[in-house]
PDB file of N, CA and C in Angstrom:
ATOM      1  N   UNK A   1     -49.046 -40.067 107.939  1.00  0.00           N
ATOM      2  CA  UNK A   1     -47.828 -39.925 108.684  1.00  0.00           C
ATOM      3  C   UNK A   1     -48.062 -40.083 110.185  1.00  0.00           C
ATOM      4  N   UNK A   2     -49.619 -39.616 110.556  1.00  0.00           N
ATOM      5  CA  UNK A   2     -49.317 -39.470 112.226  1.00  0.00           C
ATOM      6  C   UNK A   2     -49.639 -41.198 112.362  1.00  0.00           C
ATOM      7  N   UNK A   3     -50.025 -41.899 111.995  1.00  0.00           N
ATOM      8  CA  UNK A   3     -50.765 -43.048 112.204  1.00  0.00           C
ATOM      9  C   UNK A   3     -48.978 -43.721 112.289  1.00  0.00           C
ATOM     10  N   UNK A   4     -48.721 -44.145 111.012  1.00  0.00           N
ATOM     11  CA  UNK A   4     -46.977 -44.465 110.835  1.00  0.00           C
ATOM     12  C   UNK A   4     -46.143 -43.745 112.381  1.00  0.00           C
ATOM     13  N   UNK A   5     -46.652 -42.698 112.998  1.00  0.00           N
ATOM     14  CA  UNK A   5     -45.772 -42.571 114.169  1.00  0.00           C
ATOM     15  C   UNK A   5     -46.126 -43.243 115.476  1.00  0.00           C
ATOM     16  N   UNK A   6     -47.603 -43.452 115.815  1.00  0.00           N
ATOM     17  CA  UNK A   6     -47.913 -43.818 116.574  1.00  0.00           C
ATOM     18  C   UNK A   6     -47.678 -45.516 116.917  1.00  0.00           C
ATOM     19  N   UNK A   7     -47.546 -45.631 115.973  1.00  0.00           N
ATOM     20  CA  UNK A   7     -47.614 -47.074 115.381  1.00  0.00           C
ATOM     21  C   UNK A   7     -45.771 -47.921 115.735  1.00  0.00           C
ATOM     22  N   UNK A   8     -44.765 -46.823 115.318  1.00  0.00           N
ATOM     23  CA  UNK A   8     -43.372 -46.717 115.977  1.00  0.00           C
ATOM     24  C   UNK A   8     -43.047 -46.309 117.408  1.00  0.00           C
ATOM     25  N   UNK A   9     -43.890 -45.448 117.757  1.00  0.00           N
ATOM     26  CA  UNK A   9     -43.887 -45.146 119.002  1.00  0.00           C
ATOM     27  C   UNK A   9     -45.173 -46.190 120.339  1.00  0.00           C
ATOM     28  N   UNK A  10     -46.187 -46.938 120.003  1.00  0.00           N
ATOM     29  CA  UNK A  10     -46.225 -48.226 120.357  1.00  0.00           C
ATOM     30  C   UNK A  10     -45.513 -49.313 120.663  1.00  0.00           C
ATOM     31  N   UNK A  11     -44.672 -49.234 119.675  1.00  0.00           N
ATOM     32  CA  UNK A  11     -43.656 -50.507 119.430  1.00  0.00           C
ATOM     33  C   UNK A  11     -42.055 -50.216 120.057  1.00  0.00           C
ATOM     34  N   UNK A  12     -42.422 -49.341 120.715  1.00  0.00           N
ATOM     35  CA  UNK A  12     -40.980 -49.185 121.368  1.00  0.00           C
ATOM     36  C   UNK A  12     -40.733 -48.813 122.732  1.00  0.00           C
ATOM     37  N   UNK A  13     -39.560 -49.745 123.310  1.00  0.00           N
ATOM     38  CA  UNK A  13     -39.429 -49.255 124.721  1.00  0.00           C
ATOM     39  C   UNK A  13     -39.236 -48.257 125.200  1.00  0.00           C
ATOM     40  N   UNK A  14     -38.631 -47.537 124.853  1.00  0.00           N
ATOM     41  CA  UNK A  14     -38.240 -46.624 125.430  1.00  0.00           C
ATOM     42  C   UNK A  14     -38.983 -44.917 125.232  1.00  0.00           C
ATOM     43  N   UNK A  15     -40.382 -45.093 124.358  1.00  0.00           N
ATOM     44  CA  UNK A  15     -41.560 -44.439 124.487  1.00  0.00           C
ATOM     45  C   UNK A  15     -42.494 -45.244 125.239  1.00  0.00           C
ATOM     46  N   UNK A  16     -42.246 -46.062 126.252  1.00  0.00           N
ATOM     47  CA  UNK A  16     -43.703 -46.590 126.764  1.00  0.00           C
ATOM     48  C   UNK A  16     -42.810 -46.324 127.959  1.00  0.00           C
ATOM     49  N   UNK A  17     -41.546 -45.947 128.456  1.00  0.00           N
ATOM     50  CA  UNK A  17     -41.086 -46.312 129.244  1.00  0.00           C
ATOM     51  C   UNK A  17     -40.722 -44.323 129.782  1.00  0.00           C
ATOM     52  N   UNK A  18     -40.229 -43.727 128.823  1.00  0.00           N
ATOM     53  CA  UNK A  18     -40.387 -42.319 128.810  1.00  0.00           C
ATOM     54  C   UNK A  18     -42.007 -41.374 128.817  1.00  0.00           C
ATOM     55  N   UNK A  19     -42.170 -41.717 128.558  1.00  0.00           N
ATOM     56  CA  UNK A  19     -43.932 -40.957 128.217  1.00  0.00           C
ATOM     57  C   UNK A  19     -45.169 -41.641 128.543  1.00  0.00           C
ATOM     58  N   UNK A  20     -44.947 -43.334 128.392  1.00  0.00           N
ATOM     59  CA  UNK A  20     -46.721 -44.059 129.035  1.00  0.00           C
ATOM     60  C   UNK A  20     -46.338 -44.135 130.404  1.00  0.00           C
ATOM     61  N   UNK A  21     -44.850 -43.847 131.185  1.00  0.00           N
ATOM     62  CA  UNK A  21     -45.255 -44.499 132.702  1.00  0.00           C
ATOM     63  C   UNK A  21     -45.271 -45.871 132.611  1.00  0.00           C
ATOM     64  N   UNK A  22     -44.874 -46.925 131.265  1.00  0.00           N
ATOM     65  CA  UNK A  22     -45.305 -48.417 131.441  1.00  0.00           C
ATOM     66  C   UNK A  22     -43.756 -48.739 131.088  1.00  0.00           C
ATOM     67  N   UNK A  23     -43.929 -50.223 131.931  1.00  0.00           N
ATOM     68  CA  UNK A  23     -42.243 -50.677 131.735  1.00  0.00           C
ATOM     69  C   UNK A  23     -41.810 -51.605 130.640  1.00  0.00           C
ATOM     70  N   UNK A  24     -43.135 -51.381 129.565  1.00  0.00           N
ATOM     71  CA  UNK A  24     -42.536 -52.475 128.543  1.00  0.00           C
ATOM     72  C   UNK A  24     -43.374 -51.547 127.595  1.00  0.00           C
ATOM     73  N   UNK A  25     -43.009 -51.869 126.118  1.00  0.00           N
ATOM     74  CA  UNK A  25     -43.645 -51.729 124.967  1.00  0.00           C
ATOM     75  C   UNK A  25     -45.095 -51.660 124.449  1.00  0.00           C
ATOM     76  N   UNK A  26     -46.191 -51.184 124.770  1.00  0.00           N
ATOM     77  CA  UNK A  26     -47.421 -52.066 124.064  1.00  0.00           C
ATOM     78  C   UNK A  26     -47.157 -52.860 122.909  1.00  0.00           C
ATOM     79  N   UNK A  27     -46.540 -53.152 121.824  1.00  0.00           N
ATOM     80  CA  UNK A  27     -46.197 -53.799 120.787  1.00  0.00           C
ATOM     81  C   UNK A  27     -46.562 -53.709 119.679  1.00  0.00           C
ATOM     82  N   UNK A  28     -46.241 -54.364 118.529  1.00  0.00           N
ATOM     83  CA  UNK A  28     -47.129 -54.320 117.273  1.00  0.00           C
ATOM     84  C   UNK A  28     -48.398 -54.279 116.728  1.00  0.00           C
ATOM     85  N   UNK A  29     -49.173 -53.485 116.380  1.00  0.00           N
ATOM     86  CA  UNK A  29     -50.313 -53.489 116.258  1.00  0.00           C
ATOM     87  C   UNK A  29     -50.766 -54.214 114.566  1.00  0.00           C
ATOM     88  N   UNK A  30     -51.811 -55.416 114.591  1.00  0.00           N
ATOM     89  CA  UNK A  30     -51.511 -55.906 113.467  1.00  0.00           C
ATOM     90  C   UNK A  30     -52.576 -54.960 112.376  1.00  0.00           C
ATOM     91  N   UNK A  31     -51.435 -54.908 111.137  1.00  0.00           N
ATOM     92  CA  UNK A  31     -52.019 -53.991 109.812  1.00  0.00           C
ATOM     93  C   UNK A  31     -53.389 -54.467 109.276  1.00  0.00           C
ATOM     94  N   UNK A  32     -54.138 -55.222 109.678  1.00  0.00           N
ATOM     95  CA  UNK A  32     -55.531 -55.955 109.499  1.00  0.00           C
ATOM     96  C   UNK A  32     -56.428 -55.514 110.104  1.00  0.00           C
ATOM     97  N   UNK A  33     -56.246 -54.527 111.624  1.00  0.00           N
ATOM     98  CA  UNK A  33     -57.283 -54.516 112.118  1.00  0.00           C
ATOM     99  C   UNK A  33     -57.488 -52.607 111.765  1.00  0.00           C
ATOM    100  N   UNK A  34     -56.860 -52.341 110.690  1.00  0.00           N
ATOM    101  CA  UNK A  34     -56.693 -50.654 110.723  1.00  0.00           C
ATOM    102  C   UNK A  34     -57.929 -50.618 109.654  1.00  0.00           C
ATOM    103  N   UNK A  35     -58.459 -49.262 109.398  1.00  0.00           N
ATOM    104  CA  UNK A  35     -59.054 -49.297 108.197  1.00  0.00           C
ATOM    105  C   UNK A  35     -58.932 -48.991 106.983  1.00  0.00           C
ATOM    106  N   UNK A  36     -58.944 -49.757 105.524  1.00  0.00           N
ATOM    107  CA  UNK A  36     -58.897 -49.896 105.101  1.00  0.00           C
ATOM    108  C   UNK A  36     -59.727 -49.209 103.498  1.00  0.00           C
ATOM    109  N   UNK A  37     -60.454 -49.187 104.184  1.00  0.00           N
ATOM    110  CA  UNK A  37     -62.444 -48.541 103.688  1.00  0.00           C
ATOM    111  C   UNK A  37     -61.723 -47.064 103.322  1.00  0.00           C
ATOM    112  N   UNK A  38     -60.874 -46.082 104.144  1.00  0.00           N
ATOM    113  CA  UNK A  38     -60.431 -44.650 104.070  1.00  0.00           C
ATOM    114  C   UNK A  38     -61.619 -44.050 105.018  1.00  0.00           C
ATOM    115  N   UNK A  39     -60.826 -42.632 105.458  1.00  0.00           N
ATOM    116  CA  UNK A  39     -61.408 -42.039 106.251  1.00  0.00           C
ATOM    117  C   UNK A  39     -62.426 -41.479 106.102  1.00  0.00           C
ATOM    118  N   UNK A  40     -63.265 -40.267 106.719  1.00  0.00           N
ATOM    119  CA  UNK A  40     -64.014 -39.764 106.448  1.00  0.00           C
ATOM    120  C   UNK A  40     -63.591 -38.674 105.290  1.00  0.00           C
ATOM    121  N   UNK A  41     -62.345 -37.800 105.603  1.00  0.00           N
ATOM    122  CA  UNK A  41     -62.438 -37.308 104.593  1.00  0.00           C
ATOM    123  C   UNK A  41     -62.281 -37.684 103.216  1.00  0.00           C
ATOM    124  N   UNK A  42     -61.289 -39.019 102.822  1.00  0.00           N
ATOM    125  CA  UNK A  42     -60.787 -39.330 101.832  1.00  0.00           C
ATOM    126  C   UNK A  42     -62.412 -39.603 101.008  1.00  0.00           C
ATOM    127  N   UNK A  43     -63.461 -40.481 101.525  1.00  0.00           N
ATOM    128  CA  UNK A  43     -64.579 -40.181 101.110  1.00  0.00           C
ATOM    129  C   UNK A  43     -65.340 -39.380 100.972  1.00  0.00           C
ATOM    130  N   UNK A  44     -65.014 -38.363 101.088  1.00  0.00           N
ATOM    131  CA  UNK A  44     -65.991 -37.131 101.006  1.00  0.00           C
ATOM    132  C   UNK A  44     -67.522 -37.156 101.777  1.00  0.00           C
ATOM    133  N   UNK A  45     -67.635 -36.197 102.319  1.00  0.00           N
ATOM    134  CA  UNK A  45     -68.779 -35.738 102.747  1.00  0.00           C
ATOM    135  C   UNK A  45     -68.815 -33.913 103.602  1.00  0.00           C
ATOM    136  N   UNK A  46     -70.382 -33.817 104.259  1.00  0.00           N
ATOM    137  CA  UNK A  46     -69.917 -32.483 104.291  1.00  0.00           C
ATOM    138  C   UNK A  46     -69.575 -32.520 105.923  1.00  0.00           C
ATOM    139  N   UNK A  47     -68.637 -31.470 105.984  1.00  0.00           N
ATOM    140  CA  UNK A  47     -67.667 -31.267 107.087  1.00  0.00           C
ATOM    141  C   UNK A  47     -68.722 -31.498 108.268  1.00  0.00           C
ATOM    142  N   UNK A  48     -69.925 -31.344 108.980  1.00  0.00           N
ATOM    143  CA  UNK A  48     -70.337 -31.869 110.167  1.00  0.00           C
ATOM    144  C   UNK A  48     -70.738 -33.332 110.396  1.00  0.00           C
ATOM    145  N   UNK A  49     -70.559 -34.033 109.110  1.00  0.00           N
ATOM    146  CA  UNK A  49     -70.829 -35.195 109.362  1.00  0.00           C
ATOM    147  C   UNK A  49     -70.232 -36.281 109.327  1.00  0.00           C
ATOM    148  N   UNK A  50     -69.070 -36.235 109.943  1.00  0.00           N
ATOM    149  CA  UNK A  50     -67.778 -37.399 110.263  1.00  0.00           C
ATOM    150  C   UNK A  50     -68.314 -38.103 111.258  1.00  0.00           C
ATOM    151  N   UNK A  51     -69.231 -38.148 112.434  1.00  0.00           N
ATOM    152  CA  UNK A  51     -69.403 -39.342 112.922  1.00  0.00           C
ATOM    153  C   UNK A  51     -70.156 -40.146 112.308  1.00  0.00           C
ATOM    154  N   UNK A  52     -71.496 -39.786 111.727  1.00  0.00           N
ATOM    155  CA  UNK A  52     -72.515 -40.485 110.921  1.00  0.00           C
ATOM    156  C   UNK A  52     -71.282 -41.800 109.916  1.00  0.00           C
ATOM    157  N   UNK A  53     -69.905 -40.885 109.200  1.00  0.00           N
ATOM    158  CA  UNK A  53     -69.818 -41.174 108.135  1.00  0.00           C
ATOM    159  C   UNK A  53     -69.364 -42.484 108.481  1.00  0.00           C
ATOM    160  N   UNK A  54     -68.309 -42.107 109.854  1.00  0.00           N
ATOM    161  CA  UNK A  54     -67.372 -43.290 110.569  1.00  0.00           C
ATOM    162  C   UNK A  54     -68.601 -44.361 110.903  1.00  0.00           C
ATOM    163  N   UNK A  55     -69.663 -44.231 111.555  1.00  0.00           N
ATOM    164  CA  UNK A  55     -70.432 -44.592 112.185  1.00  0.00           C
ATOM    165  C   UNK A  55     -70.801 -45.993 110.726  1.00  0.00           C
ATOM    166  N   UNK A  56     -71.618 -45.344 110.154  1.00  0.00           N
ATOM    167  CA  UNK A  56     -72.418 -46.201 108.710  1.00  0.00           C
ATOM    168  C   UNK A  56     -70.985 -47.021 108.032  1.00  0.00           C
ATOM    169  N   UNK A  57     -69.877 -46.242 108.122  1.00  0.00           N
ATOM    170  CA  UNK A  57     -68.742 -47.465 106.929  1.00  0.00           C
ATOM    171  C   UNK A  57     -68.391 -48.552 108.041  1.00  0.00           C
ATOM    172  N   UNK A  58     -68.417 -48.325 109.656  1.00  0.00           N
ATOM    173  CA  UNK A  58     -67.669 -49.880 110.373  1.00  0.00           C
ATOM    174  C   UNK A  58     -69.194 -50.595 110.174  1.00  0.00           C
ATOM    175  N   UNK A  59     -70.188 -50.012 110.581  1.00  0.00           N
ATOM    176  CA  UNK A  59     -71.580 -50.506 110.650  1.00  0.00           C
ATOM    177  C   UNK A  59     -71.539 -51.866 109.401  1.00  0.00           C
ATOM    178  N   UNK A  60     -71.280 -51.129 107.681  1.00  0.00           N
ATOM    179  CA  UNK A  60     -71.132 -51.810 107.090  1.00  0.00           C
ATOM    180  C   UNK A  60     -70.241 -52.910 107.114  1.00  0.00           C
ATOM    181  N   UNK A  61     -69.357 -52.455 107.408  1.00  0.00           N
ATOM    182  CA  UNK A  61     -67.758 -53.374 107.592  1.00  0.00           C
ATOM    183  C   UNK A  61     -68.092 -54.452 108.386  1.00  0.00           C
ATOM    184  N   UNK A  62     -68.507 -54.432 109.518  1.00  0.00           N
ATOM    185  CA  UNK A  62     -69.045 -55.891 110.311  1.00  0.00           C
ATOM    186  C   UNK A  62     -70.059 -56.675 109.775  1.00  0.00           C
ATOM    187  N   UNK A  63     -70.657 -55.971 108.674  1.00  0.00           N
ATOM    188  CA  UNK A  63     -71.627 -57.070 107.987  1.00  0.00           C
ATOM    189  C   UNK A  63     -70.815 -57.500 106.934  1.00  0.00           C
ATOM    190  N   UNK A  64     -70.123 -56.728 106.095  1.00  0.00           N
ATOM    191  CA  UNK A  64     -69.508 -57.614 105.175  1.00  0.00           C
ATOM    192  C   UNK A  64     -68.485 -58.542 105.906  1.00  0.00           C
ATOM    193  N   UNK A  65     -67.469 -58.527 106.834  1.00  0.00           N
ATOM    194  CA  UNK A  65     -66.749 -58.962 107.128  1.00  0.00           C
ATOM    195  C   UNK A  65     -67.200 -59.997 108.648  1.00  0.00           C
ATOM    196  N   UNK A  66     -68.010 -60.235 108.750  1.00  0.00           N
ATOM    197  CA  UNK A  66     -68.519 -61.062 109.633  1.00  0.00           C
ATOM    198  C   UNK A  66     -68.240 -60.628 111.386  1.00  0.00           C
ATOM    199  N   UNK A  67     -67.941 -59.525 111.548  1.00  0.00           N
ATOM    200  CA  UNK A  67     -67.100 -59.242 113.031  1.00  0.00           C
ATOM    201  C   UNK A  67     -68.339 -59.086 113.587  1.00  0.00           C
ATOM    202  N   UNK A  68     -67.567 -58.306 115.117  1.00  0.00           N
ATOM    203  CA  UNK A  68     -68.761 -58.396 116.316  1.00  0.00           C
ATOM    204  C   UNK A  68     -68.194 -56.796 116.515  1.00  0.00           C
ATOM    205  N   UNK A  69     -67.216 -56.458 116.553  1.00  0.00           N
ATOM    206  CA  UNK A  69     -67.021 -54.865 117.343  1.00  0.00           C
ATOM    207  C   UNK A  69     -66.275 -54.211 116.341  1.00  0.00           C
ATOM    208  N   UNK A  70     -66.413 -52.689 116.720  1.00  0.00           N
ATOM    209  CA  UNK A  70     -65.696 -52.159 115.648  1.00  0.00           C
ATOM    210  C   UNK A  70     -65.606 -50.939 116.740  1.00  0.00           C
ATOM    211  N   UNK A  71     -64.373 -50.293 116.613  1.00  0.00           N
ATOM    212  CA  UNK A  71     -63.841 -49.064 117.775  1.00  0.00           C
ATOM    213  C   UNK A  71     -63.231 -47.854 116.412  1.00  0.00           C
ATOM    214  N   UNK A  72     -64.270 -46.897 116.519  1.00  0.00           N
ATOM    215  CA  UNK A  72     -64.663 -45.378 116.196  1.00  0.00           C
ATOM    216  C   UNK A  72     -63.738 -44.655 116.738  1.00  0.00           C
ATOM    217  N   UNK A  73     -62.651 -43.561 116.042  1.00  0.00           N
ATOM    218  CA  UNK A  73     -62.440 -42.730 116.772  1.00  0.00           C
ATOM    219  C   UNK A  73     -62.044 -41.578 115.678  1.00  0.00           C
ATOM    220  N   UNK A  74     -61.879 -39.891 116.323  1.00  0.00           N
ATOM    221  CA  UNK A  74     -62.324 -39.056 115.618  1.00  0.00           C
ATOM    222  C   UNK A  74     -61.964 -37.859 116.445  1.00  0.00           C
ATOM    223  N   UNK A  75     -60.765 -36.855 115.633  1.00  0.00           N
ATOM    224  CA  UNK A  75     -60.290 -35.750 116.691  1.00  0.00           C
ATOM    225  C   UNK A  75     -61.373 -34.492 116.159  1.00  0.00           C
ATOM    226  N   UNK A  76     -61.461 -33.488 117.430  1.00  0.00           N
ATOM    227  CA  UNK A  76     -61.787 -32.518 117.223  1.00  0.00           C
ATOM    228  C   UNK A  76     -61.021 -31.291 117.236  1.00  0.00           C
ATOM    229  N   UNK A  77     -62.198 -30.386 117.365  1.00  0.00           N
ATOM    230  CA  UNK A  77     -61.238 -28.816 117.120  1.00  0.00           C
ATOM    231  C   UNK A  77     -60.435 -28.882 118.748  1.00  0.00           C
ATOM    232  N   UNK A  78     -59.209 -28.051 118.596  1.00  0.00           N
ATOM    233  CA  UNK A  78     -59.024 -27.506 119.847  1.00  0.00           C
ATOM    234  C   UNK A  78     -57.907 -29.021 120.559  1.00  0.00           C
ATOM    235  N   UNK A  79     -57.537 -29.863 119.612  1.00  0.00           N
ATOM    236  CA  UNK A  79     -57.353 -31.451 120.743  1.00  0.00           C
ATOM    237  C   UNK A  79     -57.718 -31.588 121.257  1.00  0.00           C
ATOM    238  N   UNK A  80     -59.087 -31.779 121.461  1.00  0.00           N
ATOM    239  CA  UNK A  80     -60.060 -32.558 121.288  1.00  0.00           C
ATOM    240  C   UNK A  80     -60.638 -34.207 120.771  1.00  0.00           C
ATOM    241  N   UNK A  81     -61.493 -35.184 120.944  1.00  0.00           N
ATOM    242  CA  UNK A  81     -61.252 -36.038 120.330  1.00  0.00           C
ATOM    243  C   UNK A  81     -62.595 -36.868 120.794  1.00  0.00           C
ATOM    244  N   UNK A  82     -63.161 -37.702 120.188  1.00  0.00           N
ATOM    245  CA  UNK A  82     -63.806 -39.064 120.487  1.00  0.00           C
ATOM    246  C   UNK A  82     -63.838 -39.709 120.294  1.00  0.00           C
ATOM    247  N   UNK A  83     -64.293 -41.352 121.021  1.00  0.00           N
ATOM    248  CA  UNK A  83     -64.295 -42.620 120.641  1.00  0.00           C
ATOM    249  C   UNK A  83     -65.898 -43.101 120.918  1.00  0.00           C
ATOM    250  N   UNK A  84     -65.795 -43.656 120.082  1.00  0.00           N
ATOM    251  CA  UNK A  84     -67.244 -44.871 120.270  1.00  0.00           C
ATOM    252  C   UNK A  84     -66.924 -46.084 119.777  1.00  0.00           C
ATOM    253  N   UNK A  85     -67.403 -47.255 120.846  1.00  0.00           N
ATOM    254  CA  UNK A  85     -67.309 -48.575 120.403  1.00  0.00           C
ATOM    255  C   UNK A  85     -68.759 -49.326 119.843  1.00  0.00           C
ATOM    256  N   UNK A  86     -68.997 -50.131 118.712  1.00  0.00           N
ATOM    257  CA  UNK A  86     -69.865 -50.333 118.325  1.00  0.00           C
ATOM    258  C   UNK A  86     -70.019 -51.790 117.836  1.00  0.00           C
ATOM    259  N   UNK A  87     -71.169 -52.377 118.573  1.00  0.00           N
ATOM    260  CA  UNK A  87     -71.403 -53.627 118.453  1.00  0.00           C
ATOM    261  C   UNK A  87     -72.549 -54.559 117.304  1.00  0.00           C
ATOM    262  N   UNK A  88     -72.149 -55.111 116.609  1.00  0.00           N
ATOM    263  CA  UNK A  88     -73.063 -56.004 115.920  1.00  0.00           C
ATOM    264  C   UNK A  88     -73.755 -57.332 116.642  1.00  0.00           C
ATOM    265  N   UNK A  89     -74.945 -57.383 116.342  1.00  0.00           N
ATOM    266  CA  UNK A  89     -75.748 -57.997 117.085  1.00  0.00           C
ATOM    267  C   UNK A  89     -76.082 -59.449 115.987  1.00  0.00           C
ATOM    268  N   UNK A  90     -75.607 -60.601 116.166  1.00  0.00           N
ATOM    269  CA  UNK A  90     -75.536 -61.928 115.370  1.00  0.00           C
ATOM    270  C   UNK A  90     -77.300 -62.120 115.345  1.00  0.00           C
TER     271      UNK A  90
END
């Protein structure tokens, strides 16, 4: 559900125009570049190890799928949150 909001609230003027400070839309974000694989939790593992998990499934994902970058991200306690960007090397 939160993904489905962010995703409406991207795509619209009058949240980029009320709340980003920006005078146009960021726009559609295309459904191809989301993941697909499931999250950390939907795969199971044990609760301290969601970056490893995120980390090893894009890791994989750029080898099966031939890419160059893959962008990590991951909330914490408290709102809280991180990103890591991660590069494959041809």
């Amino acid at each position: 559900g939160q993904i489905l909001a962010n995703l409406k609230a991207l795509d619209s003027d009058y949240f980029a125009k009320t709340y980003l400070n920006r005078s146009s839309k960021v726009g559609e974000i295309p459904l191809e570049k989301f993941n697909t694989w499931g999250g950390s939790l939907s795969i199971g593992h044990p609760f301290g190890a969601t970056g490893v998990r995120l980390v090893t499934t894009a890791a994989n994902r750029l080898i099966k799928e031939n890419k160059r970058y893959a962008l990590l991200a991951a909330c914490a306690a408290g709102g809280q949150g991180h990103a890591m960007l991660i590069e494959r090397y041809p």
